[in-house]
C-alpha atoms as a PDB file:
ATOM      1  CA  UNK A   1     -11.134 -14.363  25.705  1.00  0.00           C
ATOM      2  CA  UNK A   2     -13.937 -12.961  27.260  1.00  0.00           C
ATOM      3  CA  UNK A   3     -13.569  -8.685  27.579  1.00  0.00           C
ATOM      4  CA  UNK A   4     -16.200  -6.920  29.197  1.00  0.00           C
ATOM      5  CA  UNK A   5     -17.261  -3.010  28.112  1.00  0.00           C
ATOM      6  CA  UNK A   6     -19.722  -0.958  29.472  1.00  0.00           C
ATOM      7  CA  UNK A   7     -22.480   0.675  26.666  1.00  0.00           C
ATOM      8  CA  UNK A   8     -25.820   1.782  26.300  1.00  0.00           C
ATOM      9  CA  UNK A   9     -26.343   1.462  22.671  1.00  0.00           C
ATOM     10  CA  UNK A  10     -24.954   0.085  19.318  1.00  0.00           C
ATOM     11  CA  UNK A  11     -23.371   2.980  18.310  1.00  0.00           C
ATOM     12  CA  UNK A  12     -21.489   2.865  21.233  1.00  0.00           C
ATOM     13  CA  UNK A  13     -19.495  -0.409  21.056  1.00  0.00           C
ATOM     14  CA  UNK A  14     -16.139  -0.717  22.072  1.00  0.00           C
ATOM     15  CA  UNK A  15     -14.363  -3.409  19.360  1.00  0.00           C
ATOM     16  CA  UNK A  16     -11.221  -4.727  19.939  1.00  0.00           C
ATOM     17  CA  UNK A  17      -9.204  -7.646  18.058  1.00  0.00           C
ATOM     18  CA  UNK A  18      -8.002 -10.887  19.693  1.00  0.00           C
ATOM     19  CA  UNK A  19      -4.115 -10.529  21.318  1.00  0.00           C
ATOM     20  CA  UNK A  20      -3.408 -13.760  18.793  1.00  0.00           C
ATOM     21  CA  UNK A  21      -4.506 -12.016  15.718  1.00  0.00           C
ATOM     22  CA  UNK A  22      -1.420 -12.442  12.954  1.00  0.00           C
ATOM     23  CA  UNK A  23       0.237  -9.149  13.138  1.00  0.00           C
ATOM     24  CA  UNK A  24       1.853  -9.539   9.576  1.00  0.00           C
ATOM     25  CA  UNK A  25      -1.688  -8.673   8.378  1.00  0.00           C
ATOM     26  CA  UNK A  26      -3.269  -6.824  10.986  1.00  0.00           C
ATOM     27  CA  UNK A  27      -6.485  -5.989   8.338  1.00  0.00           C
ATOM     28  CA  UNK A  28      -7.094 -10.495   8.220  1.00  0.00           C
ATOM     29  CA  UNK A  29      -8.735 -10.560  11.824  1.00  0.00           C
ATOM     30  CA  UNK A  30     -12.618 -10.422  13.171  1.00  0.00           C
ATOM     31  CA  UNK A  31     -13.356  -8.045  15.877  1.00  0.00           C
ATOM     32  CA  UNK A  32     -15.428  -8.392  19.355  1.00  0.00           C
ATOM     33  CA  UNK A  33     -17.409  -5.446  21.380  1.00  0.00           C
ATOM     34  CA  UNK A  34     -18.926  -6.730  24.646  1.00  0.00           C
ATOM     35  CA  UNK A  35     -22.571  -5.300  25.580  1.00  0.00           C
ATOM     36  CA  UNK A  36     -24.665  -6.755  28.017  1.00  0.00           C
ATOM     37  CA  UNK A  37     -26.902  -8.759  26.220  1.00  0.00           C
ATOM     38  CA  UNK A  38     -24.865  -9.775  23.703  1.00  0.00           C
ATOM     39  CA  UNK A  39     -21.418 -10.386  22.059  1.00  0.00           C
ATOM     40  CA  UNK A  40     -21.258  -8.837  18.538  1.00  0.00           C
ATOM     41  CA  UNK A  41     -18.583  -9.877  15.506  1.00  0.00           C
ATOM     42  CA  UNK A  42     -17.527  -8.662  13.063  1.00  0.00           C
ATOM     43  CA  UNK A  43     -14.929  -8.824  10.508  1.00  0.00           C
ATOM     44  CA  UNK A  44     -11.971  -6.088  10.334  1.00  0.00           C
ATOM     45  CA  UNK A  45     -12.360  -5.725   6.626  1.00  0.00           C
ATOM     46  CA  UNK A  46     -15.795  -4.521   6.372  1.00  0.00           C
ATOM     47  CA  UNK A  47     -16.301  -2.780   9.678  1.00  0.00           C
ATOM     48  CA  UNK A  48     -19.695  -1.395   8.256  1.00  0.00           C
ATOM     49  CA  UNK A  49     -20.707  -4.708   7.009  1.00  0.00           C
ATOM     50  CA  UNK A  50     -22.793  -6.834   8.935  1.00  0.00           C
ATOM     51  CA  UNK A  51     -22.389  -8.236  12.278  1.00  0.00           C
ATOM     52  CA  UNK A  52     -22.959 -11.445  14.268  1.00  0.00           C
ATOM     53  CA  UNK A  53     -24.665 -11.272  17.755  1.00  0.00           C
ATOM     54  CA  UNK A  54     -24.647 -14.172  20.273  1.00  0.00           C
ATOM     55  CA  UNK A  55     -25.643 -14.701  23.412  1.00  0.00           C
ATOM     56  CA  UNK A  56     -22.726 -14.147  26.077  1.00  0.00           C
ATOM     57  CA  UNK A  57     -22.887 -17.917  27.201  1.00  0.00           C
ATOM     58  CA  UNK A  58     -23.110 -18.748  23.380  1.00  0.00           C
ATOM     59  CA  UNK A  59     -19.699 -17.037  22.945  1.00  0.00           C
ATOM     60  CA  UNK A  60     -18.114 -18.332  25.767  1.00  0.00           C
ATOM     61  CA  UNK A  61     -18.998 -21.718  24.513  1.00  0.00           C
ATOM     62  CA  UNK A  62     -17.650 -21.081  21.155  1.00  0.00           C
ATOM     63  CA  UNK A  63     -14.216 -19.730  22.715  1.00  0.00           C
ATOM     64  CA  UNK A  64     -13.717 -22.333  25.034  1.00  0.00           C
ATOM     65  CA  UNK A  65     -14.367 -24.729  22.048  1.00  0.00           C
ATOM     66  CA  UNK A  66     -11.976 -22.561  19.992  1.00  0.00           C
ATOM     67  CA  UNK A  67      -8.832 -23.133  22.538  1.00  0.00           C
ATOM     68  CA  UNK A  68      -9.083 -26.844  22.393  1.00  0.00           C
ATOM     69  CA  UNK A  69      -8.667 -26.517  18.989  1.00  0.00           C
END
């Protein structure tokens, strides 16, 4: 799942969950926002918490990894 957002800083991200998050508990999910350099996590329970950043081939590494799985 690679979606791709256009912003020009942090506070701009645009997060979004995964269409195969569990909808019984929408809350138990982490979240994505696409920026150019980088794809940033996070988890839905503590938006302001902290957040992961990974290089856009990283990522689609790691998902492409995931759906073997």
């Amino acid at each position: 799942m690679i979606r791709k957002a256009s912003v020009e800083s942090a506070d701009e991200l645009v997060w979004f969950k995964s269409s195969f998050s569990d909808n019984s508990n929408p809350n138990d999910c982490v979240e994505v926002a696409v920026a150019p350099a980088a794809v940033h996590v996070r988890d839905s329970k503590n938006v302001p918490g902290p957040q992961l950043g990974v290089a856009p081939t990283a990522w689609a590494a790691f998902v492409a990894y995931a759906v073997e799985r």
